[in-house]
PDB file of N, CA and C in Angstrom:
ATOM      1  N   UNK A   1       6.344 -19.935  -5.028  1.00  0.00           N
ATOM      2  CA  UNK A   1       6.342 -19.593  -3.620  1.00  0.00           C
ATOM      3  C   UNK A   1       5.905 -18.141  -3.452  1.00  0.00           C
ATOM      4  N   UNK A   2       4.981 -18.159  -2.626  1.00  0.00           N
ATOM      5  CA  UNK A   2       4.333 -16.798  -2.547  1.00  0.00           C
ATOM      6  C   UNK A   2       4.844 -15.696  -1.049  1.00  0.00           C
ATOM      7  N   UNK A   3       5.599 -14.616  -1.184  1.00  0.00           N
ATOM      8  CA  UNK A   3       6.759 -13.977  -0.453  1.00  0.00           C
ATOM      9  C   UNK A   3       5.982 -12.915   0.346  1.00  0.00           C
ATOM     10  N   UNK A   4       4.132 -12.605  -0.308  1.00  0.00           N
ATOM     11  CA  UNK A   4       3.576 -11.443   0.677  1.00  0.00           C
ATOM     12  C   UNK A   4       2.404 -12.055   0.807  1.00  0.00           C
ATOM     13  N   UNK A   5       1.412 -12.294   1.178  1.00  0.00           N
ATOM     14  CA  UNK A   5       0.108 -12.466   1.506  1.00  0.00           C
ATOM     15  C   UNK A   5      -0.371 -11.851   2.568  1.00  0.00           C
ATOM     16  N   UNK A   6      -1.529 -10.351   2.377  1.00  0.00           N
ATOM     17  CA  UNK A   6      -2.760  -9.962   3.345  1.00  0.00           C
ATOM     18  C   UNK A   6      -3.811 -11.069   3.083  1.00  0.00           C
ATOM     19  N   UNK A   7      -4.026 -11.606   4.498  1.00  0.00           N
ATOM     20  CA  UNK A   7      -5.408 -12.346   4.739  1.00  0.00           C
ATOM     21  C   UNK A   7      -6.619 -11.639   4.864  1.00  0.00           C
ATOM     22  N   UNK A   8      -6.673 -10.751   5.957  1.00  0.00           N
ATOM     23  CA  UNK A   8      -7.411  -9.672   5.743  1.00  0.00           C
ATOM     24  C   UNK A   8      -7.291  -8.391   5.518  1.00  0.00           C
ATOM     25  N   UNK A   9      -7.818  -7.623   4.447  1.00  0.00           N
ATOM     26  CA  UNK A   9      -8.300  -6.638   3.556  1.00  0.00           C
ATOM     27  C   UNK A   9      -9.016  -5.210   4.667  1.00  0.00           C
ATOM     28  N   UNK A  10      -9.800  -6.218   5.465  1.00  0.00           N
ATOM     29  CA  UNK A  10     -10.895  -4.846   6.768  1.00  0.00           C
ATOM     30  C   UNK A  10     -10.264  -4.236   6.937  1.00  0.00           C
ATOM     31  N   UNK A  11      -9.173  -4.126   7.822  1.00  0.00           N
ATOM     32  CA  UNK A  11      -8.488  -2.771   8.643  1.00  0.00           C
ATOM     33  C   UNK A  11      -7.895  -1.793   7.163  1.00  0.00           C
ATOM     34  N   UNK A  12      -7.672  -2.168   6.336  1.00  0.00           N
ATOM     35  CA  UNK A  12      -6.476  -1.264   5.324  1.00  0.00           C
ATOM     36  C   UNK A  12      -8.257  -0.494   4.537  1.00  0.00           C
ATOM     37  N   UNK A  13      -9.327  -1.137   4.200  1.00  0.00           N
ATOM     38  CA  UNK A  13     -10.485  -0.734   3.868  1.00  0.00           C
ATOM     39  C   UNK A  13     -10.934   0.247   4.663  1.00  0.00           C
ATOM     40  N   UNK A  14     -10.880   0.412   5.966  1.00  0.00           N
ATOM     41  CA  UNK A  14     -11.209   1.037   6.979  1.00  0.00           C
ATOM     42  C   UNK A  14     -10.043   2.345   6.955  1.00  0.00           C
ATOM     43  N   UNK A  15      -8.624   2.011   6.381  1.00  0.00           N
ATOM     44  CA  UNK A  15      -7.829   3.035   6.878  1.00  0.00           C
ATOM     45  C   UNK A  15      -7.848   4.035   5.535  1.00  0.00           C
ATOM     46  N   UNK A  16      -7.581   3.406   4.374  1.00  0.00           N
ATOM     47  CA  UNK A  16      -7.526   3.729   3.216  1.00  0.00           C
ATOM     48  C   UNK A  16      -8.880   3.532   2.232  1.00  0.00           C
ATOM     49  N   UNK A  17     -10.245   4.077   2.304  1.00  0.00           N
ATOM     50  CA  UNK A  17     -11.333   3.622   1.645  1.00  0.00           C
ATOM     51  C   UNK A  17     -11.445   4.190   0.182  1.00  0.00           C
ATOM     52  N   UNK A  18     -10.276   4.895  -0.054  1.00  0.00           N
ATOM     53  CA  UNK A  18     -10.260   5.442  -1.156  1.00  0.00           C
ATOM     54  C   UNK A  18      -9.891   4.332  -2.230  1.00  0.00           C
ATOM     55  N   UNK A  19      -8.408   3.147  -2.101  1.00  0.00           N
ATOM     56  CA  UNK A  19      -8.027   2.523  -2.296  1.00  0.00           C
ATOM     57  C   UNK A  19      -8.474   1.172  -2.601  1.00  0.00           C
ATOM     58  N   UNK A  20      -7.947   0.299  -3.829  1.00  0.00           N
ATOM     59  CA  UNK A  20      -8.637  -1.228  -4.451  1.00  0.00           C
ATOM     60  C   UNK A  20      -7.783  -1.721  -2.926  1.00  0.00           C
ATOM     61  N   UNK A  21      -8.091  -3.012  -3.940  1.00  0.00           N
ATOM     62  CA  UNK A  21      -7.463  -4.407  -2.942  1.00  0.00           C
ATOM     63  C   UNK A  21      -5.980  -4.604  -3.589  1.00  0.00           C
ATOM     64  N   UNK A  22      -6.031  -4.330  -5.041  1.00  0.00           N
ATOM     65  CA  UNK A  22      -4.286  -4.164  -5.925  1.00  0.00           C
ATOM     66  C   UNK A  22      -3.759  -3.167  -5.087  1.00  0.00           C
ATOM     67  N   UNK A  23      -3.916  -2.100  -5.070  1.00  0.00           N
ATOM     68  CA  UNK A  23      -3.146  -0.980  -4.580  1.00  0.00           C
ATOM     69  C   UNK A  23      -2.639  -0.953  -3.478  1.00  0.00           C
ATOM     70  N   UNK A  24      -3.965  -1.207  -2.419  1.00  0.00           N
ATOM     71  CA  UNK A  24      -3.586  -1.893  -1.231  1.00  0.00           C
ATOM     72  C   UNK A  24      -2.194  -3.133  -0.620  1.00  0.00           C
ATOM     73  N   UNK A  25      -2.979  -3.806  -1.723  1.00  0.00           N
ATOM     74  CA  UNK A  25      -1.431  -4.642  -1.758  1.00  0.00           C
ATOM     75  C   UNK A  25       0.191  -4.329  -1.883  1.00  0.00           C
ATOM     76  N   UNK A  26      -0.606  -3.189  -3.463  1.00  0.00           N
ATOM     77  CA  UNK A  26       1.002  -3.068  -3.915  1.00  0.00           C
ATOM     78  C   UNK A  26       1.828  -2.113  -3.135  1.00  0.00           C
ATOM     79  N   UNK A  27       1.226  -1.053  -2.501  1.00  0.00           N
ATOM     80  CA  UNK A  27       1.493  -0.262  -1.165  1.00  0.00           C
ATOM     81  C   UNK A  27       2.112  -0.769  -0.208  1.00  0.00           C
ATOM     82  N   UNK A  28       1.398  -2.188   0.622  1.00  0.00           N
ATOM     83  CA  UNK A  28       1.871  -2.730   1.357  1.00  0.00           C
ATOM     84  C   UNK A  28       3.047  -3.434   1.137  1.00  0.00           C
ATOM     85  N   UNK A  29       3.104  -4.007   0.160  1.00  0.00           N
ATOM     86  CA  UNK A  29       4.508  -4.740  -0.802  1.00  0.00           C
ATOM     87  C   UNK A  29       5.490  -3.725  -0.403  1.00  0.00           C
ATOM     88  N   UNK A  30       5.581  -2.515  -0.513  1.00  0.00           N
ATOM     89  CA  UNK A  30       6.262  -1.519  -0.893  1.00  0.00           C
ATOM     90  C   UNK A  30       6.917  -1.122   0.536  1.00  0.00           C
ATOM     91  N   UNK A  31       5.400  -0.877   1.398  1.00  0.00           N
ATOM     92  CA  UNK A  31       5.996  -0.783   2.733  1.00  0.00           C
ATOM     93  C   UNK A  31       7.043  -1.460   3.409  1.00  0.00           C
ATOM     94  N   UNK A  32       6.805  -2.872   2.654  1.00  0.00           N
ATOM     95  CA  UNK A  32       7.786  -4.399   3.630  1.00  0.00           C
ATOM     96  C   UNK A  32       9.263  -3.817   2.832  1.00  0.00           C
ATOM     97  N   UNK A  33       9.461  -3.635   1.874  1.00  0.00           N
ATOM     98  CA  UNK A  33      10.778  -2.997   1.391  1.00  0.00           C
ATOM     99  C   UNK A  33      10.786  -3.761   0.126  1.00  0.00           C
ATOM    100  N   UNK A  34      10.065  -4.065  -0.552  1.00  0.00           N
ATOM    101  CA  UNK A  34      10.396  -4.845  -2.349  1.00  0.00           C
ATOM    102  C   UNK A  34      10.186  -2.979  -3.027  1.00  0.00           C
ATOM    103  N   UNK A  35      11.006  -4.112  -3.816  1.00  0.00           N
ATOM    104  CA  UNK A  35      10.823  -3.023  -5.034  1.00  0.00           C
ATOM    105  C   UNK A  35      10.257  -3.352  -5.968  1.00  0.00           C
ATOM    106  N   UNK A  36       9.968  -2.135  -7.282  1.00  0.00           N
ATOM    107  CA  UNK A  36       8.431  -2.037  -8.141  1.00  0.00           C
ATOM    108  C   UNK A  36       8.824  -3.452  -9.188  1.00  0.00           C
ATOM    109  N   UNK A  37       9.990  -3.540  -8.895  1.00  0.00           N
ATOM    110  CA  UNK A  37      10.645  -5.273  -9.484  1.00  0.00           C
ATOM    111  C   UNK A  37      10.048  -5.882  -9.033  1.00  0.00           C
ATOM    112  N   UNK A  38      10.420  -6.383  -7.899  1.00  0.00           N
ATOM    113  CA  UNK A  38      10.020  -7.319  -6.909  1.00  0.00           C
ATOM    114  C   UNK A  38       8.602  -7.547  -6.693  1.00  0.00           C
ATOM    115  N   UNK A  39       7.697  -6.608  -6.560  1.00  0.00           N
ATOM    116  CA  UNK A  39       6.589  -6.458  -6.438  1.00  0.00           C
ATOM    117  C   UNK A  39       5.591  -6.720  -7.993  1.00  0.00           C
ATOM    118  N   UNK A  40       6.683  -6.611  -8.937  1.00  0.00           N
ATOM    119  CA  UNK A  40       6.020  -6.794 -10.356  1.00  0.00           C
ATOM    120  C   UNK A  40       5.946  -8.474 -10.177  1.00  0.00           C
ATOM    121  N   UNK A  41       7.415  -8.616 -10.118  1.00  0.00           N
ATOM    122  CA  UNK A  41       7.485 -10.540 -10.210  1.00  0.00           C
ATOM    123  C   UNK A  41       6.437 -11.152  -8.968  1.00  0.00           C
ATOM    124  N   UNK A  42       6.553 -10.941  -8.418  1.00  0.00           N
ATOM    125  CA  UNK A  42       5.391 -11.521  -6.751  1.00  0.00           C
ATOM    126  C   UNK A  42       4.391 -11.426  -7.190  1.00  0.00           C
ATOM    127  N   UNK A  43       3.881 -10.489  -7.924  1.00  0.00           N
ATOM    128  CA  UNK A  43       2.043 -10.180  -8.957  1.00  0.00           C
ATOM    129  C   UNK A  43       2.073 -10.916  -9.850  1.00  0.00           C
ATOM    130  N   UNK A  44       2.985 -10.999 -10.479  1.00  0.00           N
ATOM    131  CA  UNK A  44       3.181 -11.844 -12.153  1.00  0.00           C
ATOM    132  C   UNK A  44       2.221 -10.625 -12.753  1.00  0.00           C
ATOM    133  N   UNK A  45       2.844  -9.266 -12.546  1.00  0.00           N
ATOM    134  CA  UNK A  45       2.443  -8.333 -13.256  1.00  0.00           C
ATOM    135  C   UNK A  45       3.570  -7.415 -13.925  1.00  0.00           C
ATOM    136  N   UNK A  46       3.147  -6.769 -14.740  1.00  0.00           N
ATOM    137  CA  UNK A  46       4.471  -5.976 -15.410  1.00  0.00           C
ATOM    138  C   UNK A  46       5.024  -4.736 -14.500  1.00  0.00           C
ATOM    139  N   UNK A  47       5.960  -3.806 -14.489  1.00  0.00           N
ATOM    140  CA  UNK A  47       6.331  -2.946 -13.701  1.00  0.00           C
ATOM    141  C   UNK A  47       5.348  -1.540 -13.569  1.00  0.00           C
ATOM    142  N   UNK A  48       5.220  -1.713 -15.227  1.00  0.00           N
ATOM    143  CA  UNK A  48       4.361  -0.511 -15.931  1.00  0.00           C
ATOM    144  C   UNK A  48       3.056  -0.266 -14.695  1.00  0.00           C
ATOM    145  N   UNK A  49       2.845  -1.921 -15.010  1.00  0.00           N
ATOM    146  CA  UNK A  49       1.337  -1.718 -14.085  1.00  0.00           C
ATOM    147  C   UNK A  49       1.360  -2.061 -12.234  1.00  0.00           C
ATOM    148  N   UNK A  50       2.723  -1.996 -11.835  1.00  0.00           N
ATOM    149  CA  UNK A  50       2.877  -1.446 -10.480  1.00  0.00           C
ATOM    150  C   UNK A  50       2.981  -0.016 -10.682  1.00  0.00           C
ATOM    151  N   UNK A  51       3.565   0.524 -11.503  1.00  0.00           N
ATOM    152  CA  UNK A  51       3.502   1.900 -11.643  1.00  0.00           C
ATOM    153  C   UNK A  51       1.942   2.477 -11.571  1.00  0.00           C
ATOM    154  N   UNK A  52       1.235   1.842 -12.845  1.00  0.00           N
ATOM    155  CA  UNK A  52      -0.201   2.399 -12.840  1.00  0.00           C
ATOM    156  C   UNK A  52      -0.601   2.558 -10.886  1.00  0.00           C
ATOM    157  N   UNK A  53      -0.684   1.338 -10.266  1.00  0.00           N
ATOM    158  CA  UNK A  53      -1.221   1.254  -9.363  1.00  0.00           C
ATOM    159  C   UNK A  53      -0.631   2.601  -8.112  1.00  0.00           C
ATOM    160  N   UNK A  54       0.340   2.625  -8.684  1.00  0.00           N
ATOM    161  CA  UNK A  54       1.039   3.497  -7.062  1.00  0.00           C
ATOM    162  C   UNK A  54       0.324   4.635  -7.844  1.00  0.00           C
ATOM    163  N   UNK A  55       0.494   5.420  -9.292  1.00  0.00           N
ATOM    164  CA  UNK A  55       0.215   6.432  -9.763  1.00  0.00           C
ATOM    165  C   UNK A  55      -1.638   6.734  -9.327  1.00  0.00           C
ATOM    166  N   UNK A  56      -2.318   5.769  -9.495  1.00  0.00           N
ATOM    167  CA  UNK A  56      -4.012   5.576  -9.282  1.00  0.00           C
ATOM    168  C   UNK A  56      -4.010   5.640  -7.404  1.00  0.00           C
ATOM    169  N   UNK A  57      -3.387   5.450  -6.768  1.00  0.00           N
ATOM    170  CA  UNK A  57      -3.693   6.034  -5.674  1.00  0.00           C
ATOM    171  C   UNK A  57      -3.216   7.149  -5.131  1.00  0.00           C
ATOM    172  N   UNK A  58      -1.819   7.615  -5.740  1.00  0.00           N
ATOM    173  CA  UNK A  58      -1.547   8.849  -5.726  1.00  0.00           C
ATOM    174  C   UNK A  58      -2.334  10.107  -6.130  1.00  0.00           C
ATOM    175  N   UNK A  59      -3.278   9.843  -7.199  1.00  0.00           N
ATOM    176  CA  UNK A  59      -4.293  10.630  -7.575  1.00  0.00           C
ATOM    177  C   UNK A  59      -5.413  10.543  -6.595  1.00  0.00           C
ATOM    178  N   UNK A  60      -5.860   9.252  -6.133  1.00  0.00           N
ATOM    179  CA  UNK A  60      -6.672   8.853  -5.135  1.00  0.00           C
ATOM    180  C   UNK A  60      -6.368   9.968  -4.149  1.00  0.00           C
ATOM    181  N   UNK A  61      -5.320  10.171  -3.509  1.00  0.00           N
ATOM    182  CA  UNK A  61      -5.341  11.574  -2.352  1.00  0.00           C
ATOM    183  C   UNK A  61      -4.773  12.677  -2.594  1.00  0.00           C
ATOM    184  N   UNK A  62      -4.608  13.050  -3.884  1.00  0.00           N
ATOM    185  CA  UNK A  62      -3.598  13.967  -4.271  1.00  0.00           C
ATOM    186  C   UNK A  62      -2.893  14.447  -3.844  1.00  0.00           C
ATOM    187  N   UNK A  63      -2.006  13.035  -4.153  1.00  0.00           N
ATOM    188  CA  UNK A  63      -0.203  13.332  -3.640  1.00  0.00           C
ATOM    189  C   UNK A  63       0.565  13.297  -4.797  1.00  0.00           C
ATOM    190  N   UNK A  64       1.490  13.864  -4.806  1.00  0.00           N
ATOM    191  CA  UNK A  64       2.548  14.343  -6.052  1.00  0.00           C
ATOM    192  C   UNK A  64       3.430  13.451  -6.126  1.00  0.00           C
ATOM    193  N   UNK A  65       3.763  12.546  -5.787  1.00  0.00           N
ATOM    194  CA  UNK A  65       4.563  11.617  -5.560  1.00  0.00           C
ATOM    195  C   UNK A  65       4.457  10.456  -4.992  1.00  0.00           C
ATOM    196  N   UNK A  66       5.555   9.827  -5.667  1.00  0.00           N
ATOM    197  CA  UNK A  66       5.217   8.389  -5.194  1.00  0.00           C
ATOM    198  C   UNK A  66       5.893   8.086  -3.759  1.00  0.00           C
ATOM    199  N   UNK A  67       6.489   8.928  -3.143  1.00  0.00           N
ATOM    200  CA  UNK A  67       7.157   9.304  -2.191  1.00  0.00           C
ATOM    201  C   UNK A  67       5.856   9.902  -1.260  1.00  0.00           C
ATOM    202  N   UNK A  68       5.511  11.005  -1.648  1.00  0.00           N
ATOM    203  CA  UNK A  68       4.924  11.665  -0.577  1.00  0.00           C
ATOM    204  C   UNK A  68       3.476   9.792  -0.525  1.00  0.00           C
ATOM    205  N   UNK A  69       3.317   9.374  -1.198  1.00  0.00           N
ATOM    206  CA  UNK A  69       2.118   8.009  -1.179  1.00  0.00           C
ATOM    207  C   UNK A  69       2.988   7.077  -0.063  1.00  0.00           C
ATOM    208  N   UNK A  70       3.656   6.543   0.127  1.00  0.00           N
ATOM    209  CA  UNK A  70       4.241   5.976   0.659  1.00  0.00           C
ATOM    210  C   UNK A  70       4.620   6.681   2.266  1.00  0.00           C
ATOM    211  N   UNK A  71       4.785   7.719   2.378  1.00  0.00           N
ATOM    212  CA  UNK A  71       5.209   8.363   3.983  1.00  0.00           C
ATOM    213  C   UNK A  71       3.413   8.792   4.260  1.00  0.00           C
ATOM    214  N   UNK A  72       2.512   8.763   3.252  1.00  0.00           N
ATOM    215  CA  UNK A  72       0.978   8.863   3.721  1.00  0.00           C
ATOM    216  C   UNK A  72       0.427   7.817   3.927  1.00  0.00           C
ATOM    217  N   UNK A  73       0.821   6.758   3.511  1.00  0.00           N
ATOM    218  CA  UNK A  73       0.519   5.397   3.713  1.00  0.00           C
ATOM    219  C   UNK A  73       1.005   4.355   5.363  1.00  0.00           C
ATOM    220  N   UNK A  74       2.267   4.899   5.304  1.00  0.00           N
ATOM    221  CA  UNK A  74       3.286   4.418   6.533  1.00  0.00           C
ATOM    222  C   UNK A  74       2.698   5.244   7.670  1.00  0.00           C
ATOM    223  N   UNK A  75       2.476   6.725   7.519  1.00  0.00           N
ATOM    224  CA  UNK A  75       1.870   7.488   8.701  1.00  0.00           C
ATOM    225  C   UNK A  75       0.623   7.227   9.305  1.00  0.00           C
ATOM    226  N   UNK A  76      -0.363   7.149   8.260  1.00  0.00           N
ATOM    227  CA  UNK A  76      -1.829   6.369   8.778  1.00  0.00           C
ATOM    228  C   UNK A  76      -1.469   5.209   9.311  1.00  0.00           C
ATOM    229  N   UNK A  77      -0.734   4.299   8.813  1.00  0.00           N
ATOM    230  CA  UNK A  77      -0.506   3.009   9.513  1.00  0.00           C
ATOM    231  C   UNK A  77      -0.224   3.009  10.608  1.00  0.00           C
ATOM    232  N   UNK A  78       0.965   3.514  10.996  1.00  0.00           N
ATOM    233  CA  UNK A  78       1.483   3.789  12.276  1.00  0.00           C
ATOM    234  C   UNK A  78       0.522   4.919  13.470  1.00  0.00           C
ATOM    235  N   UNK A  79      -0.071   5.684  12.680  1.00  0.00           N
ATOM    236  CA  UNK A  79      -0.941   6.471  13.720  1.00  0.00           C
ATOM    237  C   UNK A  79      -1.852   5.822  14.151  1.00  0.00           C
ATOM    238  N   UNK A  80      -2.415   5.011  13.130  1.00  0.00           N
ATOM    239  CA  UNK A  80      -3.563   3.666  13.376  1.00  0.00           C
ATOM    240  C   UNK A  80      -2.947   3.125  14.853  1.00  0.00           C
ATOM    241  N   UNK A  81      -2.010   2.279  14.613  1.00  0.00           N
ATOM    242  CA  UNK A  81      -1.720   1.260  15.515  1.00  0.00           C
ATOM    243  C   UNK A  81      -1.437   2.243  16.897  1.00  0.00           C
ATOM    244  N   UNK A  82      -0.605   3.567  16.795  1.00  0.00           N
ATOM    245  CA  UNK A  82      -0.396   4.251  18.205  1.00  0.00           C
ATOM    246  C   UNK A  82      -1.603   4.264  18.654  1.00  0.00           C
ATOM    247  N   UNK A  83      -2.799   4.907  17.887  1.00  0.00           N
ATOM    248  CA  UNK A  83      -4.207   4.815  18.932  1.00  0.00           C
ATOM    249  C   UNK A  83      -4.664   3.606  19.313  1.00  0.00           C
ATOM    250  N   UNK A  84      -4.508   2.752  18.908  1.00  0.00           N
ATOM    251  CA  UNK A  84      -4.582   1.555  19.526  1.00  0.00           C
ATOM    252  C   UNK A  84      -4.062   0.843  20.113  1.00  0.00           C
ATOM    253  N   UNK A  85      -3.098   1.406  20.519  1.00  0.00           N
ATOM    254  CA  UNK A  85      -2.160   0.912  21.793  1.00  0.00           C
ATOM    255  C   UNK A  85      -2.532   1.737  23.355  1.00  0.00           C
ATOM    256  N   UNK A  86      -2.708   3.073  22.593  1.00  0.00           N
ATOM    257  CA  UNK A  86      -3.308   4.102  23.807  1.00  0.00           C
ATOM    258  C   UNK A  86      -4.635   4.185  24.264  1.00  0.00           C
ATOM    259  N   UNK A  87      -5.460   3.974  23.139  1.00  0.00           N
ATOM    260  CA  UNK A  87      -6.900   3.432  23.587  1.00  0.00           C
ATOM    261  C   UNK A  87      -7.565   2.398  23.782  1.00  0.00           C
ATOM    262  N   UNK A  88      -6.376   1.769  23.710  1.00  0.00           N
ATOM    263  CA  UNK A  88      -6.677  -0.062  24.124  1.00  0.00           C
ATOM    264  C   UNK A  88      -7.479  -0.244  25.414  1.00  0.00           C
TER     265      UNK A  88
END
């Protein structure tokens, strides 16, 4: 049983172009509230390599943390959607 699925990829390509389609994901995983557990088992990937992934986009904008990746990730998101509520 599959617990996250993005259908479409465009808008997060558009927000984040620095970023794969893994990272993307595993970001978003992260956003909904799983953890690098949770998000390992849902991939049928190891933890190590949720780690790789958060670490490869953290370098992607050089952020120091996997913390500061995550409140840069959530902020574009959310600033995204405010302009598009206001410039609707």
């Amino acid at each position: 049983m599959k617990l996250f699925t993005i259908n479409d990829f465009s808008p997060y390509f558009t927000l984040f172009p620095k970023l794969s389609k893994r990272e993307i994901e595993v970001l978003s995983m992260s956003r909904s509230g799983l953890t690098r557990s949770e998000i390992a088992l849902e991939l049928n990937i190891s933890v190590s390599t949720v780690d790789n992934y958060f670490n490869n986009a953290m370098h992607k904008y050089e952020l120091e943390s996997s913390c500061a990746l995550r409140a840069f990730f959530n902020f574009v998101i959310q600033d995204s959607f405010i302009k598009m509520i206001i410039y609707k």
